[in-house]
Protein backbone atom coordinates (compact mmCIF):
# COMPACT_ATOMS: atom_id res chain seq x y z
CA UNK A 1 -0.83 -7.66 -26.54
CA UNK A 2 1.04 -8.92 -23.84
CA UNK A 3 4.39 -11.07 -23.71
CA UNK A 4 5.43 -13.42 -20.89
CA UNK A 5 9.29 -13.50 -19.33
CA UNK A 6 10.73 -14.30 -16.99
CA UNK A 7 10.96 -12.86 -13.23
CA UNK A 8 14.06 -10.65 -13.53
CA UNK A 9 15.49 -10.46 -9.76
CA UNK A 10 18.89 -7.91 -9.24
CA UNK A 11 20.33 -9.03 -5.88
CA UNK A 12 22.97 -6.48 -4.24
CA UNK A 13 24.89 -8.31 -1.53
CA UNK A 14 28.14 -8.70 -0.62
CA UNK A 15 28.31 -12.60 0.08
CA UNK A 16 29.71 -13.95 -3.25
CA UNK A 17 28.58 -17.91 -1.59
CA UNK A 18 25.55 -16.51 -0.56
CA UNK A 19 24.59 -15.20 -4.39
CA UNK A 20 25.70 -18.60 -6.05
CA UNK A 21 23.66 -20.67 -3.89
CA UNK A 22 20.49 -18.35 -4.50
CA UNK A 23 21.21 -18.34 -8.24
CA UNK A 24 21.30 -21.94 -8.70
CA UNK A 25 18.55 -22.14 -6.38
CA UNK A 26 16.15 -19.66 -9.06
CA UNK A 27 18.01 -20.50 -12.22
CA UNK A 28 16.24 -24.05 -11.41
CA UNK A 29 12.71 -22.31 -11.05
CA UNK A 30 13.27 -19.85 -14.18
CA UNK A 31 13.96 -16.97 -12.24
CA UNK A 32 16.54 -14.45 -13.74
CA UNK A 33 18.74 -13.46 -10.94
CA UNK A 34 22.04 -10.32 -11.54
CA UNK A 35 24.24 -9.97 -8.38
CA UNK A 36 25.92 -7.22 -7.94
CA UNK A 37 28.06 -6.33 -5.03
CA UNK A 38 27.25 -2.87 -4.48
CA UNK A 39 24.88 -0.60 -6.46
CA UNK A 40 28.10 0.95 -8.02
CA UNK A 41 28.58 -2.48 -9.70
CA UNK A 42 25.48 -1.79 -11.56
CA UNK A 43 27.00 1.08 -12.98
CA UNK A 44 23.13 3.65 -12.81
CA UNK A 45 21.05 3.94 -10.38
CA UNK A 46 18.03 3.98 -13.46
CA UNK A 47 19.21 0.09 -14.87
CA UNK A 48 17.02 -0.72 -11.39
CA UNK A 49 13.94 -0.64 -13.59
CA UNK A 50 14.77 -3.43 -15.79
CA UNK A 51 14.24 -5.29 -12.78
CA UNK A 52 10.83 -6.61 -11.21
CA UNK A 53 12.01 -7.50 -7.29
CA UNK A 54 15.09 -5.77 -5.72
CA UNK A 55 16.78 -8.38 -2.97
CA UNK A 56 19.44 -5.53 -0.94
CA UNK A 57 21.54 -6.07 1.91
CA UNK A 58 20.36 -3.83 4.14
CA UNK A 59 24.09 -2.72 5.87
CA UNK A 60 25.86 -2.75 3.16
CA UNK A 61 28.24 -0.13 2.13
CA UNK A 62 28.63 2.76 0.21
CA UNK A 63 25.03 2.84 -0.42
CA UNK A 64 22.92 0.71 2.14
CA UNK A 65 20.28 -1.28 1.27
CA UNK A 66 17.28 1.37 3.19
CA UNK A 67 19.10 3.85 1.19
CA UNK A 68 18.56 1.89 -2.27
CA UNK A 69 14.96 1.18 -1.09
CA UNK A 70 14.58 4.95 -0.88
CA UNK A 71 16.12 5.36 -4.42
CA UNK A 72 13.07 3.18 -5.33
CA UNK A 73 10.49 4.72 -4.32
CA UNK A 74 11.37 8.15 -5.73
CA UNK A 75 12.40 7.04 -9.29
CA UNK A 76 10.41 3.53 -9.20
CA UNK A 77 7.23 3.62 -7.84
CA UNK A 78 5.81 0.10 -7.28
CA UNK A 79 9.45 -1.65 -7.54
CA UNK A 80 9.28 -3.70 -4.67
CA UNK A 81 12.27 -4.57 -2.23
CA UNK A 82 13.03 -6.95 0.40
CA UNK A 83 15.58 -6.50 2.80
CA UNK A 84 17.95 -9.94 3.12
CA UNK A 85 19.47 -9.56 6.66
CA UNK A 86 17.33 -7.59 7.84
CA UNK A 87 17.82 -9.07 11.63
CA UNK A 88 20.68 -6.81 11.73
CA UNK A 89 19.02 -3.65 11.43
CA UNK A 90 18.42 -0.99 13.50
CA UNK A 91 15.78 0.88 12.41
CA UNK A 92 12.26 -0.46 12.96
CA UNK A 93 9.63 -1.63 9.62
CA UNK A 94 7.74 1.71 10.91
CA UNK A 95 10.97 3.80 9.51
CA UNK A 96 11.29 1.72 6.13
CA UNK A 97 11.18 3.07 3.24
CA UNK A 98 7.47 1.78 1.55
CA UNK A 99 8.89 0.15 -0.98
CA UNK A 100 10.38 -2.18 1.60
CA UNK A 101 7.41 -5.32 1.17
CA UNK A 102 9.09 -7.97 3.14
CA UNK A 103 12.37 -8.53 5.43
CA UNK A 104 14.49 -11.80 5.96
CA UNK A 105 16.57 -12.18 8.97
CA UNK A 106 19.51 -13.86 7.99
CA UNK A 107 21.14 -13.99 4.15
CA UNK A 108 22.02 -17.44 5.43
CA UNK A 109 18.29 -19.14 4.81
CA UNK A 110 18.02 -19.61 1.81
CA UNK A 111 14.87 -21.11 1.51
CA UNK A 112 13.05 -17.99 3.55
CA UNK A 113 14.53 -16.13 0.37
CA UNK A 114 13.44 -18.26 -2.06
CA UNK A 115 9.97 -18.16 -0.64
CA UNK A 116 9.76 -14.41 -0.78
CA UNK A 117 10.73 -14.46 -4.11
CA UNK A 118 8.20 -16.99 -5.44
CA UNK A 119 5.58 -14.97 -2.91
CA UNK A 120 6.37 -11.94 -5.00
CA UNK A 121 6.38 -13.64 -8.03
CA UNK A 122 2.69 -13.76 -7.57
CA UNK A 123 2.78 -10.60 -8.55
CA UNK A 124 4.82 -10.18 -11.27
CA UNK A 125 2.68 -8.78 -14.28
CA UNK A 126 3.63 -9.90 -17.83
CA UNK A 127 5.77 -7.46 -19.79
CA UNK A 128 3.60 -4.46 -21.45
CA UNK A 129 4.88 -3.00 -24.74
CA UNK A 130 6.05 0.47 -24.51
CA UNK A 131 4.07 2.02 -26.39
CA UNK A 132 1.05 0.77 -24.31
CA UNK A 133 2.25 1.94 -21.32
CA UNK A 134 3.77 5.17 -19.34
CA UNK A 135 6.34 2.95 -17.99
CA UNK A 136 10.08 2.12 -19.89
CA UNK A 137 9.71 -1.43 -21.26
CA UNK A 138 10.49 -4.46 -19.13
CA UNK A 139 10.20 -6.65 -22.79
CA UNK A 140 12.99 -8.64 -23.06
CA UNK A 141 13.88 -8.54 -27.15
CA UNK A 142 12.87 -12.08 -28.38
């Protein structure tokens, strides 16, 4: 038996405008989005797989957002994680980490965002008990 939720979407940027207008922009399409600044902020490096989308800044500091990607494919397998401001990067796709699925230029289009998110969304499988599955629970308590 299967239960539905919501997309749960953990942003780590440092633009505090950027984050409010991309909450506001999913809170309106029932998508769960946590910003945190810095992967510090989240205070465990495992509270990543409560999530089902990672959105990283790919430059920022202490731990950069190709870093974090990295993170996810050792601990996570399948999380996937798009790089917002990814323009500014100099490393090519060829060097990303493969949890990387998508990049977005600039932080500052919103809508290119958005679209990823509802593009990944596609893919979003309903929650699975734990004890049906190898994975922790993603079940949000009712």
């Amino acid at each position: 038996m299967s239960h539905q939720r919501s997309m749960k979407v953990l942003l780590l940027h440092e633009d505090e405008r950027f984050a409010k207008d991309l909450n506001a922009r999913l809170r309106a399409l029932g998508i769960d989005l946590h910003w945190r600044r810095s992967l510090f902020e989240l205070g465990s490096v495992g509270r990543l797989a409560s999530y089902d989308l990672l959105l990283v800044e790919p430059l920022m500091g202490p731990v950069n957002g190709l870093e974090i990607a990295e993170y996810a494919d050792s601990f996570f397998p399948g999380l996937p994680v798009v790089l917002v401001g990814a323009g500014e990067l100099p490393l090519g796709p060829s060097r990303w980490p493969s949890s990387v699925v998508s990049s977005i230029a600039s932080s500052q289009d919103i809508d290119s965002v958005v679209s990823e998110i509802l593009k990944q969304g596609a893919f979003h499988r309903p929650c699975v008990p734990f004890s049906h599955s190898t994975q922790p629970s993603r079940c949000v308590s009712a």
